[in-house]
C-alpha atoms as a PDB file:
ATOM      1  CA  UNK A   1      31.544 268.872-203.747  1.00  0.00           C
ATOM      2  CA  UNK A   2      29.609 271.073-201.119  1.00  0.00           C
ATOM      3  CA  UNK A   3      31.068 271.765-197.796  1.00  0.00           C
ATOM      4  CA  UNK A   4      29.527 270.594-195.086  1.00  0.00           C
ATOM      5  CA  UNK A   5      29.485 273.210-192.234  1.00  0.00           C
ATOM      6  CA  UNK A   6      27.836 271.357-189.191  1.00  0.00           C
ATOM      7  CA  UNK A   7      29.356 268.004-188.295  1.00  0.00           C
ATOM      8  CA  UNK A   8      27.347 264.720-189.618  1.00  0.00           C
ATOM      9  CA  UNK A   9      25.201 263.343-186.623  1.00  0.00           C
ATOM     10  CA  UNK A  10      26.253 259.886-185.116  1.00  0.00           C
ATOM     11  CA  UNK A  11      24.577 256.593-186.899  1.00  0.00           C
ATOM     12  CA  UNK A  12      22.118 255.529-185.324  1.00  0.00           C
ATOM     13  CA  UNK A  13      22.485 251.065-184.037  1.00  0.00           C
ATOM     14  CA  UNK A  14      20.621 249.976-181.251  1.00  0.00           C
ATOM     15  CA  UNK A  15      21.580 247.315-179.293  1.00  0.00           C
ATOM     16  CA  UNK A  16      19.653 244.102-181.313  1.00  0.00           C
ATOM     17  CA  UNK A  17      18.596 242.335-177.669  1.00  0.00           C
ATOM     18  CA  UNK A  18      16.232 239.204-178.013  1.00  0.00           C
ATOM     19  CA  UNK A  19      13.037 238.527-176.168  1.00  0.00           C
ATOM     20  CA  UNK A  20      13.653 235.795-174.419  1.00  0.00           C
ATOM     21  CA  UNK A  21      17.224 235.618-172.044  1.00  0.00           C
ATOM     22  CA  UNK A  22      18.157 233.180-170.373  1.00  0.00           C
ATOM     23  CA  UNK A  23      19.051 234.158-166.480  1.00  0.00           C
ATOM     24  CA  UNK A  24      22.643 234.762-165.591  1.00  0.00           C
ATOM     25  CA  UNK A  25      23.814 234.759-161.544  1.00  0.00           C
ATOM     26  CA  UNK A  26      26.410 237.582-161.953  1.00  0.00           C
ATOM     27  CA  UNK A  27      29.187 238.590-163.831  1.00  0.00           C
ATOM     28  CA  UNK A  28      32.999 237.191-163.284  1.00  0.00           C
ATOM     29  CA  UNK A  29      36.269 237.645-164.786  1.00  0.00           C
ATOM     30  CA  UNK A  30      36.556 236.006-168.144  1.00  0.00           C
ATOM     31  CA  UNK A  31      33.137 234.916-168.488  1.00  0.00           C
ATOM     32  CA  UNK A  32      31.994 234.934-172.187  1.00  0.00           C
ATOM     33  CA  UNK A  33      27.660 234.823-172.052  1.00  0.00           C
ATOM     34  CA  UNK A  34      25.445 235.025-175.011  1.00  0.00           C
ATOM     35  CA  UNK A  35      21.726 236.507-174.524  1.00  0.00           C
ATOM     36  CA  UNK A  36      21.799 236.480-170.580  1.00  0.00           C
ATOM     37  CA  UNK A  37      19.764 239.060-168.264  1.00  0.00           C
ATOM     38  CA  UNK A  38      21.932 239.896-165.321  1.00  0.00           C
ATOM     39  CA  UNK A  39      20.011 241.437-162.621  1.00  0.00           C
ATOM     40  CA  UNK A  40      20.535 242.557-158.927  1.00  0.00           C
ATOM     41  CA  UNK A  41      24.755 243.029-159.095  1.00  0.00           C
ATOM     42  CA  UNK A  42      25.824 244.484-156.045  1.00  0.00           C
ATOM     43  CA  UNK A  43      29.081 244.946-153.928  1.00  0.00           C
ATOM     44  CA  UNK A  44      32.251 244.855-156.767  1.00  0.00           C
ATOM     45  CA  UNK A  45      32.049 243.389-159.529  1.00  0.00           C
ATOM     46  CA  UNK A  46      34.941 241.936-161.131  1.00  0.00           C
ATOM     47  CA  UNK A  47      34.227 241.501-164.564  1.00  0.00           C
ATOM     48  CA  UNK A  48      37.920 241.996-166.208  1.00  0.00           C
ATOM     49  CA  UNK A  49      38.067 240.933-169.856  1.00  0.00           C
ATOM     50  CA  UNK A  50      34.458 239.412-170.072  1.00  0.00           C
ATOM     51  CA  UNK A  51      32.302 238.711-173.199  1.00  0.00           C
ATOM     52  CA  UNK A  52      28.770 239.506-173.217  1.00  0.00           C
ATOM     53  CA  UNK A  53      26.645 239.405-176.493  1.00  0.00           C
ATOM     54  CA  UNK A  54      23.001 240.156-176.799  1.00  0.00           C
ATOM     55  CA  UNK A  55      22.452 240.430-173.146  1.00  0.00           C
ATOM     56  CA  UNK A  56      20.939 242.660-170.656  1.00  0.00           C
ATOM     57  CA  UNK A  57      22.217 244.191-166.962  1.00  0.00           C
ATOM     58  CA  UNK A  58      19.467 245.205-165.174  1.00  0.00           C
ATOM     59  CA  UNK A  59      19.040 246.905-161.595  1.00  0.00           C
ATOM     60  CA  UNK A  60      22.925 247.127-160.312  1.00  0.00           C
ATOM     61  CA  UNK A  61      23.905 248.963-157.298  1.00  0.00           C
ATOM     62  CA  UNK A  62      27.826 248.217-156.863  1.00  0.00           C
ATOM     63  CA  UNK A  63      30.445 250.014-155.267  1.00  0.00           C
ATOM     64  CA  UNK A  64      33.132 249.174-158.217  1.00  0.00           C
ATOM     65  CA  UNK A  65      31.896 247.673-161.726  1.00  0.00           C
ATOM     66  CA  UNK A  66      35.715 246.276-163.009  1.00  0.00           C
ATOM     67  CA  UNK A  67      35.083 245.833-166.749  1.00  0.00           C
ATOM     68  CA  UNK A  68      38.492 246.192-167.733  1.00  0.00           C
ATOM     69  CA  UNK A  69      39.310 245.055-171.180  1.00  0.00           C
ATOM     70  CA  UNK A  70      35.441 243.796-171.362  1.00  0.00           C
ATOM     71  CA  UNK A  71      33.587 242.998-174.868  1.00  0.00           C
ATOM     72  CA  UNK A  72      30.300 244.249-175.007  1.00  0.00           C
ATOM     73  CA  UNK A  73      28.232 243.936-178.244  1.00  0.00           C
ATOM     74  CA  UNK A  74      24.309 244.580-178.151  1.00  0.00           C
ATOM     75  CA  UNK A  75      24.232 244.789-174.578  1.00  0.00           C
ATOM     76  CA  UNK A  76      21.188 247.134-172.811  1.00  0.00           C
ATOM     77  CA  UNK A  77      22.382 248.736-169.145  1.00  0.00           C
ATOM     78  CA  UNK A  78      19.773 249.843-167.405  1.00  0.00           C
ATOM     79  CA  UNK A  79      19.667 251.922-163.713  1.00  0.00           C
ATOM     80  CA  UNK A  80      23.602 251.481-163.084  1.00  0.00           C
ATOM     81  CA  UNK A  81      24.290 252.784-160.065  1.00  0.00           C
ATOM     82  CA  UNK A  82      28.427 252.971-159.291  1.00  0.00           C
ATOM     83  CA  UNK A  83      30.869 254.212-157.237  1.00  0.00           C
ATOM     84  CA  UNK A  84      33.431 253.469-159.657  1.00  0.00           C
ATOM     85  CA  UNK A  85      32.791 251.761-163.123  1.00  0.00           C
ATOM     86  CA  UNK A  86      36.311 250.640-164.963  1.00  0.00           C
ATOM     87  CA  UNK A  87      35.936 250.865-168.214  1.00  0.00           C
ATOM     88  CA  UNK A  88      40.099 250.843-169.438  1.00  0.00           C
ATOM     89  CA  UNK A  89      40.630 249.066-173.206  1.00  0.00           C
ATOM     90  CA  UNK A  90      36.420 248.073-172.955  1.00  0.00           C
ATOM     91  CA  UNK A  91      35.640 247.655-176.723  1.00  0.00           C
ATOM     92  CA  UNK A  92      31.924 248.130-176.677  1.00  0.00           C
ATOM     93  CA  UNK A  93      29.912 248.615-179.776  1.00  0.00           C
ATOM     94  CA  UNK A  94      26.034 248.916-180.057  1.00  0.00           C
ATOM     95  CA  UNK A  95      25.475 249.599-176.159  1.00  0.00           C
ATOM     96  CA  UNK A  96      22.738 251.365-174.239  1.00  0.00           C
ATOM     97  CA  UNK A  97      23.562 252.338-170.921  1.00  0.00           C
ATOM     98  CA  UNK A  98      19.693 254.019-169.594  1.00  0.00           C
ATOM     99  CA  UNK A  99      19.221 255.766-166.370  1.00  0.00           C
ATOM    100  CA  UNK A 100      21.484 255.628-162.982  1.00  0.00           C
ATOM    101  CA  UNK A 101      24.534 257.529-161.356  1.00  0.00           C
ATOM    102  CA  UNK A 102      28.109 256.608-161.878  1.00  0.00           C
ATOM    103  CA  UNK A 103      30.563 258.308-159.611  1.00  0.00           C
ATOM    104  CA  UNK A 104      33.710 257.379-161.580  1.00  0.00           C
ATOM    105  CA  UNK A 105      33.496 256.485-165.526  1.00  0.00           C
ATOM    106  CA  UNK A 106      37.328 255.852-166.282  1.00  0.00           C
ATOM    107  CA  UNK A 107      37.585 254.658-169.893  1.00  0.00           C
ATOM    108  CA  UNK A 108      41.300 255.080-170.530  1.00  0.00           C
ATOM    109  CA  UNK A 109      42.022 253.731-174.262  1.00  0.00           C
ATOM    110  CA  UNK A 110      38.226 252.390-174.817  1.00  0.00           C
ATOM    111  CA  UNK A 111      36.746 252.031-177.746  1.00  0.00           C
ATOM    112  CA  UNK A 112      32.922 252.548-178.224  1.00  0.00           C
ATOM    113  CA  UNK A 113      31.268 252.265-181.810  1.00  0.00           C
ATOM    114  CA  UNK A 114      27.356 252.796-181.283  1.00  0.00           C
ATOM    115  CA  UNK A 115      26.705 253.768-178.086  1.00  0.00           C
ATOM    116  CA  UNK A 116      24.182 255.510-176.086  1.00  0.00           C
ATOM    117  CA  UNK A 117      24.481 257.155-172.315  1.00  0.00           C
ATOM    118  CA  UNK A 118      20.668 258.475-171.414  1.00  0.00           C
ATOM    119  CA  UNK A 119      19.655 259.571-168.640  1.00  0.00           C
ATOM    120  CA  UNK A 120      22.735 259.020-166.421  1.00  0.00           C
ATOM    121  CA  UNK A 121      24.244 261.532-163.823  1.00  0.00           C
ATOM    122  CA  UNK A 122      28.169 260.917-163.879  1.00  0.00           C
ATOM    123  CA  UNK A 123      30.600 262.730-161.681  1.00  0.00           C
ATOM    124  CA  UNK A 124      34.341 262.397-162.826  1.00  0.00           C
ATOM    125  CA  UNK A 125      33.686 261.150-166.956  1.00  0.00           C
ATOM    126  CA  UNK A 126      37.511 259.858-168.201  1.00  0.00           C
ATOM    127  CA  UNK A 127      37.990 259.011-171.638  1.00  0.00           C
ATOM    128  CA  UNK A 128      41.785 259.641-172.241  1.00  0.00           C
ATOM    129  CA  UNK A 129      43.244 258.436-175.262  1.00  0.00           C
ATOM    130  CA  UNK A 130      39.570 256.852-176.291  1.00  0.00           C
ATOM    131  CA  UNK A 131      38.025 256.498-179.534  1.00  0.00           C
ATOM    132  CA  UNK A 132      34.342 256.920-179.570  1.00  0.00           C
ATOM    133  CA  UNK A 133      32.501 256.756-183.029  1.00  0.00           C
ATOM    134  CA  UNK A 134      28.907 257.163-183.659  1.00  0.00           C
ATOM    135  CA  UNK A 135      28.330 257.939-179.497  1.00  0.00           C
ATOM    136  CA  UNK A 136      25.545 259.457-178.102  1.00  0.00           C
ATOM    137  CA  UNK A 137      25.066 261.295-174.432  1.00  0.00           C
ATOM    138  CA  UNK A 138      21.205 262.185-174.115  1.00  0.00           C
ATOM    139  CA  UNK A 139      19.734 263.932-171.185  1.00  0.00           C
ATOM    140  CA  UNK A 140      22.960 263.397-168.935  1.00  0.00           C
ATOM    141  CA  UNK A 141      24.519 265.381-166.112  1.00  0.00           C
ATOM    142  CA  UNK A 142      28.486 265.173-166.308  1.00  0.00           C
ATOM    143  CA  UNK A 143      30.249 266.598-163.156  1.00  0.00           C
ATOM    144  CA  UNK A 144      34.185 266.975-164.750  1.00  0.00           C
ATOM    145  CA  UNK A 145      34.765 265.530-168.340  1.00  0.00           C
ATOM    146  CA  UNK A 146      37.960 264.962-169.106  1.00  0.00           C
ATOM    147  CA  UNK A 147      39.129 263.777-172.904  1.00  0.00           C
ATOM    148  CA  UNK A 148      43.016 264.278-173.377  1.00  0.00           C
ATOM    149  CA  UNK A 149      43.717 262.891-176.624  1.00  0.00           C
ATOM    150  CA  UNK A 150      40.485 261.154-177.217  1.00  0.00           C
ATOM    151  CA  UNK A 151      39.241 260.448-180.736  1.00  0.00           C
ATOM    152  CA  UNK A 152      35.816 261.727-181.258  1.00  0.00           C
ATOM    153  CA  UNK A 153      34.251 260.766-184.461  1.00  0.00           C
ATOM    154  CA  UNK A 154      30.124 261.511-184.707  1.00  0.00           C
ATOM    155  CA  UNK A 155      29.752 262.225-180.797  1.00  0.00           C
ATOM    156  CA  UNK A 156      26.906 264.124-179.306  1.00  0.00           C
ATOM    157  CA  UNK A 157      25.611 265.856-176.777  1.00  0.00           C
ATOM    158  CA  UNK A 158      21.989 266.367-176.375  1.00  0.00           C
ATOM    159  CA  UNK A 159      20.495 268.147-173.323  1.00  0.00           C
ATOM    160  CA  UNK A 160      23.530 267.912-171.455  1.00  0.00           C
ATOM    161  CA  UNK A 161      24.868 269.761-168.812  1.00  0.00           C
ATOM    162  CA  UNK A 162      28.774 269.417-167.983  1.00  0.00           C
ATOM    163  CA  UNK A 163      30.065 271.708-165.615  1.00  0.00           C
ATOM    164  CA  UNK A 164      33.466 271.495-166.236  1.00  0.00           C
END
């Protein structure tokens, strides 16, 4: 058996979005939405323990994003802008998050499986005790990351800067 002397590059799943969405007002604890398009959050959103499949969030400016314990699966995030986005025991697998600042990105204990962070600026990146498998950060700026006793399995970092 050769050895392999580079580390294998993370799968590559995009999020499988259809077409046509049907409009969603906002996002709210608990709420479990199947191939919505959420556009134009602002303020906080509290989103704790929410299910969204096959959707899109377009356009939000918020001061806190709560997704606390939040299922996402083939969701597109596009131009997130945050003071503070919660991301604590998030399971999120096959998720593009495109473009925006994040001041905050506290992921304590999430899991991500297939996902993709382009484009974004982040400040304070926390991913203690995380496991991320098959995760991509393109073309970000990260302030402080910070990844005490995360699991990193296929993770990548391509034209990044981090500065500490």
């Amino acid at each position: 058996m050769a050895r392999r002397d580079t580390p294998a590059p993370p799968r590559d799943s995009a999020p499988d979005v259809p077409d046509d969405l049907d409009e969603a007002g906002g996002l709210s604890p608990r709420d479990d939405l199947l191939a919505a398009r959420i556009t134009g959050l602002a303020d906080d959103v509290l989103a704790a323990h929410a299910r969204l499949v096959e959707s899109r969030v377009e356009a939000a400016s918020v001061a806190l994003f709560d997704a606390t314990g939040t299922t996402f699966t083939d969701v597109v995030v596009d131009d997130l802008r945050a003071v503070e986005l919660r991301l604590r025991d998030a399971r999120w697998r096959n998720v593009a998050l495109t473009g925006g600042r994040i001041g905050t990105l506290d992921g304590l204990r999430a899991a991500w499986d297939g996902v993709t962070l382009r484009g974004i600026r982040v400040g304070y990146l926390s991913l203690p005790s995380a496991e991320l498998a098959d995760v991509r950060f393109v073309d970000c700026e990260i302030g402080t990351l910070d990844l005490p006793d995360a699991t990193l399995t296929r993770v990548t970092f391509d034209s990044c800067r981090v500065d500490e």
